[in-house]
C-alpha atoms as a PDB file:
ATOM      1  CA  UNK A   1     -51.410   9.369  38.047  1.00  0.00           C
ATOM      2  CA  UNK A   2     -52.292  12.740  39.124  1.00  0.00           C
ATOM      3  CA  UNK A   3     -51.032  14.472  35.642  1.00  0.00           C
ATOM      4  CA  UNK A   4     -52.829  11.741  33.578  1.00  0.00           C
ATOM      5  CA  UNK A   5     -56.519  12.291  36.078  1.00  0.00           C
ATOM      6  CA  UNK A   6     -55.950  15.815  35.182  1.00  0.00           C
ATOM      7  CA  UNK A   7     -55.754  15.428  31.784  1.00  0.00           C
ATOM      8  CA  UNK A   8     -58.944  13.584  31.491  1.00  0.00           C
ATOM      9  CA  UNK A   9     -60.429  15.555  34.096  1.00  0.00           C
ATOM     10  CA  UNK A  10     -60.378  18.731  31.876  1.00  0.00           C
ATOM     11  CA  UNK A  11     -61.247  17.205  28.876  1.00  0.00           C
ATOM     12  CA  UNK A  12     -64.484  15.559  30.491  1.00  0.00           C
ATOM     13  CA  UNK A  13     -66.693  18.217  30.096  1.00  0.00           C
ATOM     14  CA  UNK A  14     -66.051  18.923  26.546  1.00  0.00           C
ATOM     15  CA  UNK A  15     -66.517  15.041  25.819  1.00  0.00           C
ATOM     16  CA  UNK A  16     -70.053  15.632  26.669  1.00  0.00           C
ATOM     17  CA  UNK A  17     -70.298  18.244  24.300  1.00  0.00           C
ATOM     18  CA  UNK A  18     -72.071  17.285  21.085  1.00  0.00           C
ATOM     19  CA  UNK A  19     -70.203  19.443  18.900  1.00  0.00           C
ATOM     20  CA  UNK A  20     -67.136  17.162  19.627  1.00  0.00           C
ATOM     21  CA  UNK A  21     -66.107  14.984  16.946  1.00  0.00           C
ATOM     22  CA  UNK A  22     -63.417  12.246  16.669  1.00  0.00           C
ATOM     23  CA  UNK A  23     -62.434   9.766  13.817  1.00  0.00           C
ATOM     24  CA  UNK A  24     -64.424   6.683  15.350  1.00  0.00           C
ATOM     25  CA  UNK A  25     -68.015   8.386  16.019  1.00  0.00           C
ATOM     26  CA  UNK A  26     -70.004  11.343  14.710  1.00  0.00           C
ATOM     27  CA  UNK A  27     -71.214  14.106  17.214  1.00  0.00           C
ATOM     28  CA  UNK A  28     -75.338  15.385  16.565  1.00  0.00           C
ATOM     29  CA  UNK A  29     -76.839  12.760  16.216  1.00  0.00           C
ATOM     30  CA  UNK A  30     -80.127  11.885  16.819  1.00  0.00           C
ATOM     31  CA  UNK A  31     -81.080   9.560  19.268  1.00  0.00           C
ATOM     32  CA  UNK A  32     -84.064   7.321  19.522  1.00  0.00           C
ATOM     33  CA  UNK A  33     -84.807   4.149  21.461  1.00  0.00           C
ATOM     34  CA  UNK A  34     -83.410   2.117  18.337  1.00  0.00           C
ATOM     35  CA  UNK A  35     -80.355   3.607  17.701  1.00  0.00           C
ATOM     36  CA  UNK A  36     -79.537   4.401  21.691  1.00  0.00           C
ATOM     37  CA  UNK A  37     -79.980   3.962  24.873  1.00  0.00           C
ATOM     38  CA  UNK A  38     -76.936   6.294  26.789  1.00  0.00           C
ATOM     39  CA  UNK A  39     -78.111   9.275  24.866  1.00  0.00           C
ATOM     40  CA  UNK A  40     -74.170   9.536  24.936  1.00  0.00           C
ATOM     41  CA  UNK A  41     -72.692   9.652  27.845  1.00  0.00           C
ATOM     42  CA  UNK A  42     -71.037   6.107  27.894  1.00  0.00           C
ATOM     43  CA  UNK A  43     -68.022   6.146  26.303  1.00  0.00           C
ATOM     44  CA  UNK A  44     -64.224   4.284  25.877  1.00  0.00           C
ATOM     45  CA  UNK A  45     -61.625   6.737  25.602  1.00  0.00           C
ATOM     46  CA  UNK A  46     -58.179   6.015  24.141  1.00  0.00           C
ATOM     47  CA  UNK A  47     -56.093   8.002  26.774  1.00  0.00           C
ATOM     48  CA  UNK A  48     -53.288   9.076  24.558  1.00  0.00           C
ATOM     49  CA  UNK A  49     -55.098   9.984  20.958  1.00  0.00           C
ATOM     50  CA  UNK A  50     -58.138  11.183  23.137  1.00  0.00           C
ATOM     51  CA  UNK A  51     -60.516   9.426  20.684  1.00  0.00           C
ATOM     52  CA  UNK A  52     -64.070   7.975  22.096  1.00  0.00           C
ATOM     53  CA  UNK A  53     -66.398   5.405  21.019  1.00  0.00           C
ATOM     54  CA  UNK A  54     -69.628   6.080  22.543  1.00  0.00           C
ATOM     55  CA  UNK A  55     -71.703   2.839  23.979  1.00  0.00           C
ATOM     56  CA  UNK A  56     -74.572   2.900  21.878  1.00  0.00           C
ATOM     57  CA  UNK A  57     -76.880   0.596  24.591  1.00  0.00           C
ATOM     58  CA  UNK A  58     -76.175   0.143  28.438  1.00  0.00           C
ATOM     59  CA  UNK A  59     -74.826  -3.424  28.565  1.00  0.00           C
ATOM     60  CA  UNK A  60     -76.666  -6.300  30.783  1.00  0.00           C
ATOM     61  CA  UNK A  61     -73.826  -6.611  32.969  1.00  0.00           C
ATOM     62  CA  UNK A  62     -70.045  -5.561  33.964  1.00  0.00           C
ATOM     63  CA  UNK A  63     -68.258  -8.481  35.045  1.00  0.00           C
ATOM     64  CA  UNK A  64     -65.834  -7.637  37.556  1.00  0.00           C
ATOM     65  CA  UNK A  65     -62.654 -10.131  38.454  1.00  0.00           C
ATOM     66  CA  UNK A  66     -59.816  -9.760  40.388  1.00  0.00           C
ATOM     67  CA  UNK A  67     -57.300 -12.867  39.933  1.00  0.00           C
ATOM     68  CA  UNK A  68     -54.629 -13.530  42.763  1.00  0.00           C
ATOM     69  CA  UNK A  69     -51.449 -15.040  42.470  1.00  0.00           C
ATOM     70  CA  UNK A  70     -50.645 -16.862  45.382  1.00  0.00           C
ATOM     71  CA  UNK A  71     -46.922 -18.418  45.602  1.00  0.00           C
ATOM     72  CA  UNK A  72     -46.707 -21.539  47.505  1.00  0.00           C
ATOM     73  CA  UNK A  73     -43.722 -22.384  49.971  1.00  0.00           C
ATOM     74  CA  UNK A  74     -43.371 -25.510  50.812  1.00  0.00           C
ATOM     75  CA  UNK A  75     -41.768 -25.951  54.232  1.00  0.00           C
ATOM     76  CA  UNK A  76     -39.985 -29.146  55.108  1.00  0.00           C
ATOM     77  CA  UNK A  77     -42.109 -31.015  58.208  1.00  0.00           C
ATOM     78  CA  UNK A  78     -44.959 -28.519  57.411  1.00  0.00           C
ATOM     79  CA  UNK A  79     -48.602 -30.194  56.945  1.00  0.00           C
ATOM     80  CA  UNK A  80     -49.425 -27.275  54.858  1.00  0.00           C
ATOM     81  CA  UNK A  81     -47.276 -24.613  52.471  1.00  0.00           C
ATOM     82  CA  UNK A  82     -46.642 -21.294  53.627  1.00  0.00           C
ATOM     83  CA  UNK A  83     -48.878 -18.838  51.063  1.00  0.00           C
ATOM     84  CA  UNK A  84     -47.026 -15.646  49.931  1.00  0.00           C
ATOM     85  CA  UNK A  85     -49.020 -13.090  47.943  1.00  0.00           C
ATOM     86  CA  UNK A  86     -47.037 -12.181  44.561  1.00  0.00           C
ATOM     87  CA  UNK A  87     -49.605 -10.240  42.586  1.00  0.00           C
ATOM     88  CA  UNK A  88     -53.005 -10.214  40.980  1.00  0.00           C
ATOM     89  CA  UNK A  89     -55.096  -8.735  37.922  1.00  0.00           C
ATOM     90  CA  UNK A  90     -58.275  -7.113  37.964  1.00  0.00           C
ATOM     91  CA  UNK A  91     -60.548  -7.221  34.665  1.00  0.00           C
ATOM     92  CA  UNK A  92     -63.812  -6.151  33.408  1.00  0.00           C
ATOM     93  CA  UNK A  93     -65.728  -7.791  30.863  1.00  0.00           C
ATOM     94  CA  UNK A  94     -68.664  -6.174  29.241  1.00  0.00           C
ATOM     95  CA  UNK A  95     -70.698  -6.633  25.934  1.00  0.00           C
ATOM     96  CA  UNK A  96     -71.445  -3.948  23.769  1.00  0.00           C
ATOM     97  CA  UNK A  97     -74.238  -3.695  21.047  1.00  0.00           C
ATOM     98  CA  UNK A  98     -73.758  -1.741  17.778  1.00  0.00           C
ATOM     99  CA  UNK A  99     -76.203  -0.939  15.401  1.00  0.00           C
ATOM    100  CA  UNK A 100     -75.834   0.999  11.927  1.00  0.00           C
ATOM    101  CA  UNK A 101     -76.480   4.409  12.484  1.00  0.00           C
ATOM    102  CA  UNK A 102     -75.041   5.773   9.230  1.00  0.00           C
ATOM    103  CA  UNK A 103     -76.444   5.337   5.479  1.00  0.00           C
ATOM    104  CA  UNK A 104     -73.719   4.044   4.441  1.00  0.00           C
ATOM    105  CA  UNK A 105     -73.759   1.020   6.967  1.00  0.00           C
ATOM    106  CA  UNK A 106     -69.675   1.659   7.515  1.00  0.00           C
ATOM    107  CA  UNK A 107     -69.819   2.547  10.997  1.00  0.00           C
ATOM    108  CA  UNK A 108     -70.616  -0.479  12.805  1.00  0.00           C
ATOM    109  CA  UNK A 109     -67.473  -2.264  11.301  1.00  0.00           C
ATOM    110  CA  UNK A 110     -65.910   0.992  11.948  1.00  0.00           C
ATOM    111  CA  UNK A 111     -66.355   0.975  15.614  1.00  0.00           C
ATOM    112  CA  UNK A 112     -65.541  -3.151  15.671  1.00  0.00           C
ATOM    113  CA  UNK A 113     -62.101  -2.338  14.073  1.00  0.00           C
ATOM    114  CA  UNK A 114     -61.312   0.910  16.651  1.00  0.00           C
ATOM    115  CA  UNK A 115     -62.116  -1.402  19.402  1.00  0.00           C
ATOM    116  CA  UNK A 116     -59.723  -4.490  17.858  1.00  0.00           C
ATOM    117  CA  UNK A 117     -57.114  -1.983  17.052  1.00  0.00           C
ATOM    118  CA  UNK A 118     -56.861  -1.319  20.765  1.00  0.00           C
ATOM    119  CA  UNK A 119     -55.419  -4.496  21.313  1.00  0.00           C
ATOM    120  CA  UNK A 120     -52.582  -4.119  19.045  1.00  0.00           C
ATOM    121  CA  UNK A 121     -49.082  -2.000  19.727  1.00  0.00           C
ATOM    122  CA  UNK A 122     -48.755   0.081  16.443  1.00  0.00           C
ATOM    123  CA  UNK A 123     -46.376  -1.656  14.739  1.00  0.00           C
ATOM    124  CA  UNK A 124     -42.749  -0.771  16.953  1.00  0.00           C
ATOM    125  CA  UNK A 125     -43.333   2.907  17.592  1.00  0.00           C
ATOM    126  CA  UNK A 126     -46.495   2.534  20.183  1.00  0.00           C
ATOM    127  CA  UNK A 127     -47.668   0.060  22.746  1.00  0.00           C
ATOM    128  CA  UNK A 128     -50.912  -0.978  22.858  1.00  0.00           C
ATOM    129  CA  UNK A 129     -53.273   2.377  24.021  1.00  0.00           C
ATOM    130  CA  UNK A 130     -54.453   2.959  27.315  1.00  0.00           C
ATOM    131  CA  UNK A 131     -58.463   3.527  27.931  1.00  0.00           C
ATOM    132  CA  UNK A 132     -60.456   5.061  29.793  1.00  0.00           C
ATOM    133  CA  UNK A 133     -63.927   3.650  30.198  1.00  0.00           C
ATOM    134  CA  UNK A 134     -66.718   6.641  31.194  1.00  0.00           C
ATOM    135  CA  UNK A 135     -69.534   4.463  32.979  1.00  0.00           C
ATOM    136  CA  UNK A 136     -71.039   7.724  35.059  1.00  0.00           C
ATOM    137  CA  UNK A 137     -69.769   7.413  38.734  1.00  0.00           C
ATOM    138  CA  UNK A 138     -68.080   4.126  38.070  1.00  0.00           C
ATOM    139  CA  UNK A 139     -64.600   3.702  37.396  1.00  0.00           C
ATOM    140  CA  UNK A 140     -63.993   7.442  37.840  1.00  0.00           C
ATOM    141  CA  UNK A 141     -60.153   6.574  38.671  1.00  0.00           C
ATOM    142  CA  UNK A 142     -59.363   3.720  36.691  1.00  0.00           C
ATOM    143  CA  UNK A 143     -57.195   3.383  33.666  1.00  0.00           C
ATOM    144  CA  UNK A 144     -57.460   0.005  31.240  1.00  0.00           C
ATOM    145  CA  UNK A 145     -55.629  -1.705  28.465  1.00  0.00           C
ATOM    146  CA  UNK A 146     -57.690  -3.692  26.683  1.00  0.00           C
ATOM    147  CA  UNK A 147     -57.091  -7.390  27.267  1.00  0.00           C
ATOM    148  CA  UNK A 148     -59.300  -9.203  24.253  1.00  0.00           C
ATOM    149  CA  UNK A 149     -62.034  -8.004  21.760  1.00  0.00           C
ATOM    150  CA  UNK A 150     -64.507 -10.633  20.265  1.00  0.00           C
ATOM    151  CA  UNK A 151     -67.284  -9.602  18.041  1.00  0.00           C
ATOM    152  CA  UNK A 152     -70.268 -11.215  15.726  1.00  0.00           C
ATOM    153  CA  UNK A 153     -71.865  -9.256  13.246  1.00  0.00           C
ATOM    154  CA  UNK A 154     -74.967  -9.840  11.916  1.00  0.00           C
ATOM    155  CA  UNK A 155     -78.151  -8.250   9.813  1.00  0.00           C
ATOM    156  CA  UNK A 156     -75.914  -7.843   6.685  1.00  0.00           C
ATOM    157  CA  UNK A 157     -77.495  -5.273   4.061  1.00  0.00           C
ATOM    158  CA  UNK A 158     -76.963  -6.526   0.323  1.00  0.00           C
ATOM    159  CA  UNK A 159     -77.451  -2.958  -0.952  1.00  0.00           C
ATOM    160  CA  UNK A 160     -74.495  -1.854   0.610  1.00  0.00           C
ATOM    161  CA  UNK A 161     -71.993  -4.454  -0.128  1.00  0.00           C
ATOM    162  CA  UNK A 162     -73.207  -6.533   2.699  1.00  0.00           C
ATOM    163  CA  UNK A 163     -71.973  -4.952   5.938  1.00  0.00           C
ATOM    164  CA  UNK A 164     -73.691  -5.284   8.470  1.00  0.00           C
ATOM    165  CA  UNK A 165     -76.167  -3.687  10.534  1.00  0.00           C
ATOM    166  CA  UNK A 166     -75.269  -5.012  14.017  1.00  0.00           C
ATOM    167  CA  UNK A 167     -72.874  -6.234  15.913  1.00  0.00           C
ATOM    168  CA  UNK A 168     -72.421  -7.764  19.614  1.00  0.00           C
ATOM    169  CA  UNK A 169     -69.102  -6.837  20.796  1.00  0.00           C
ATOM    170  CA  UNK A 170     -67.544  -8.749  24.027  1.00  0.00           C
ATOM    171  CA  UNK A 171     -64.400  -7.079  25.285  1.00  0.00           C
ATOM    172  CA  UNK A 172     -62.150  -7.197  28.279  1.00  0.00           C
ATOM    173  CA  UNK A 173     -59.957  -5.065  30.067  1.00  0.00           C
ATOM    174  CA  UNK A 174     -57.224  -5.296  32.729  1.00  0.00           C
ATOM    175  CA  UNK A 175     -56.931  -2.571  35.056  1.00  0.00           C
ATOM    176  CA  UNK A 176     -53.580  -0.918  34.474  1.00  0.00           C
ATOM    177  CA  UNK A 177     -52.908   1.517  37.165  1.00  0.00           C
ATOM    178  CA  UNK A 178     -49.993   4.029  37.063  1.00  0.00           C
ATOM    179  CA  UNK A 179     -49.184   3.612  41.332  1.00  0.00           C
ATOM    180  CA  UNK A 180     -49.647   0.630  43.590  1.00  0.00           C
ATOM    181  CA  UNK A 181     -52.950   0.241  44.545  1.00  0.00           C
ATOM    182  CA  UNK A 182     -53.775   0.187  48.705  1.00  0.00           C
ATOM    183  CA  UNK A 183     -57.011  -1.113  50.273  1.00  0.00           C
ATOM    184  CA  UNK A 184     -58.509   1.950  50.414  1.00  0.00           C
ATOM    185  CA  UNK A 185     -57.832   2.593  46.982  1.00  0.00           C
ATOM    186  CA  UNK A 186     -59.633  -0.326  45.996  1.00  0.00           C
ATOM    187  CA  UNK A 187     -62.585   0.849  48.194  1.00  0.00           C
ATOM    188  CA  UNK A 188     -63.191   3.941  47.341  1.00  0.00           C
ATOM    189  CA  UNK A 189     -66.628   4.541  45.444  1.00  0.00           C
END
């Protein structure tokens, strides 16, 4: 854990450079209200290819859920079972909102696919990628895999072979620590 926080610790202050570029966006660009509202500085980091999609708009809402697994032992005589703890998964769902930034219209679909592809192992020489999600003091720690991708697109353009100009992008990921997580681990902010 400490290797991989180090790792994206030095890296973090050259994602925030504009001159960095990576195969999914484009660095200097210019941002207005319509094309952004994180002037970027949200982003979802593959971990191991170090490539970053920046979050175009702040979403609504995070939804945060941890699930428990409970094991239940029933006890002959006993009213009630006896509840062991076996596990649980934490997620975090989130929508994101895309709009066509380039001329060509290409990057909107673009982004959709990168984000899709992160669900996938690549073919039988790579699991599916880690990510990390930058969210400014949030999630500092945490490492994801990316547990489902949904997306609409809409506002198709004609002109250019109709691809579209938006698209709403709802995507969930499990929390995929590298060490057993404690209490206070959990509680830190």
């Amino acid at each position: 854990m400490a290797d991989l926080n180090n790792k994206l610790n030095s890296w973090w202050d050259t994602l925030i450079h504009p001159a960095l570029n990576t195969s999914v966006d484009q660095a200097n660009r210019n941002y207005t209200p319509e094309t952004s509202t994180t002037k970027g500085l949200l982003y979802l980091i593959a971990v191991d290819t170090m490539e970053k999609l920046e979050i175009q708009f702040v979403p609504p809402e995070l939804a945060i859920e941890r699930q428990i697994d409970i094991a239940k032992v029933r006890v002959v005589g006993r009213n009630n079972p006896l509840h062991q703890y076996v596990g649980g998964d934490t997620t975090l769902g989130l929508q994101l909102d895309f709009h066509a930034m380039d001329e060509d219209r290409k990057d909107v679909i673009r982004k959709c696919r990168w984000l899709e592809s992160l669900g996938y192992n690549d073919g039988y020489e790579k699991q599916p990628p880690r990510v990390k999600l930058v969210f400014g003091d949030l999630f500092q720690d945490q490492i994801w895999i990316v547990q489902s991708v949904s997306y609409k697109l809409s506002a198709f353009d004609k002109q250019y072979g109709f691809l579209p100009r938006q698209a709403y992008v709802d995507i969930e990921l499990a929390l995929d620590p590298e060490i057993n997580l404690k209490w206070a681990d959990v509680q830190k902010v």
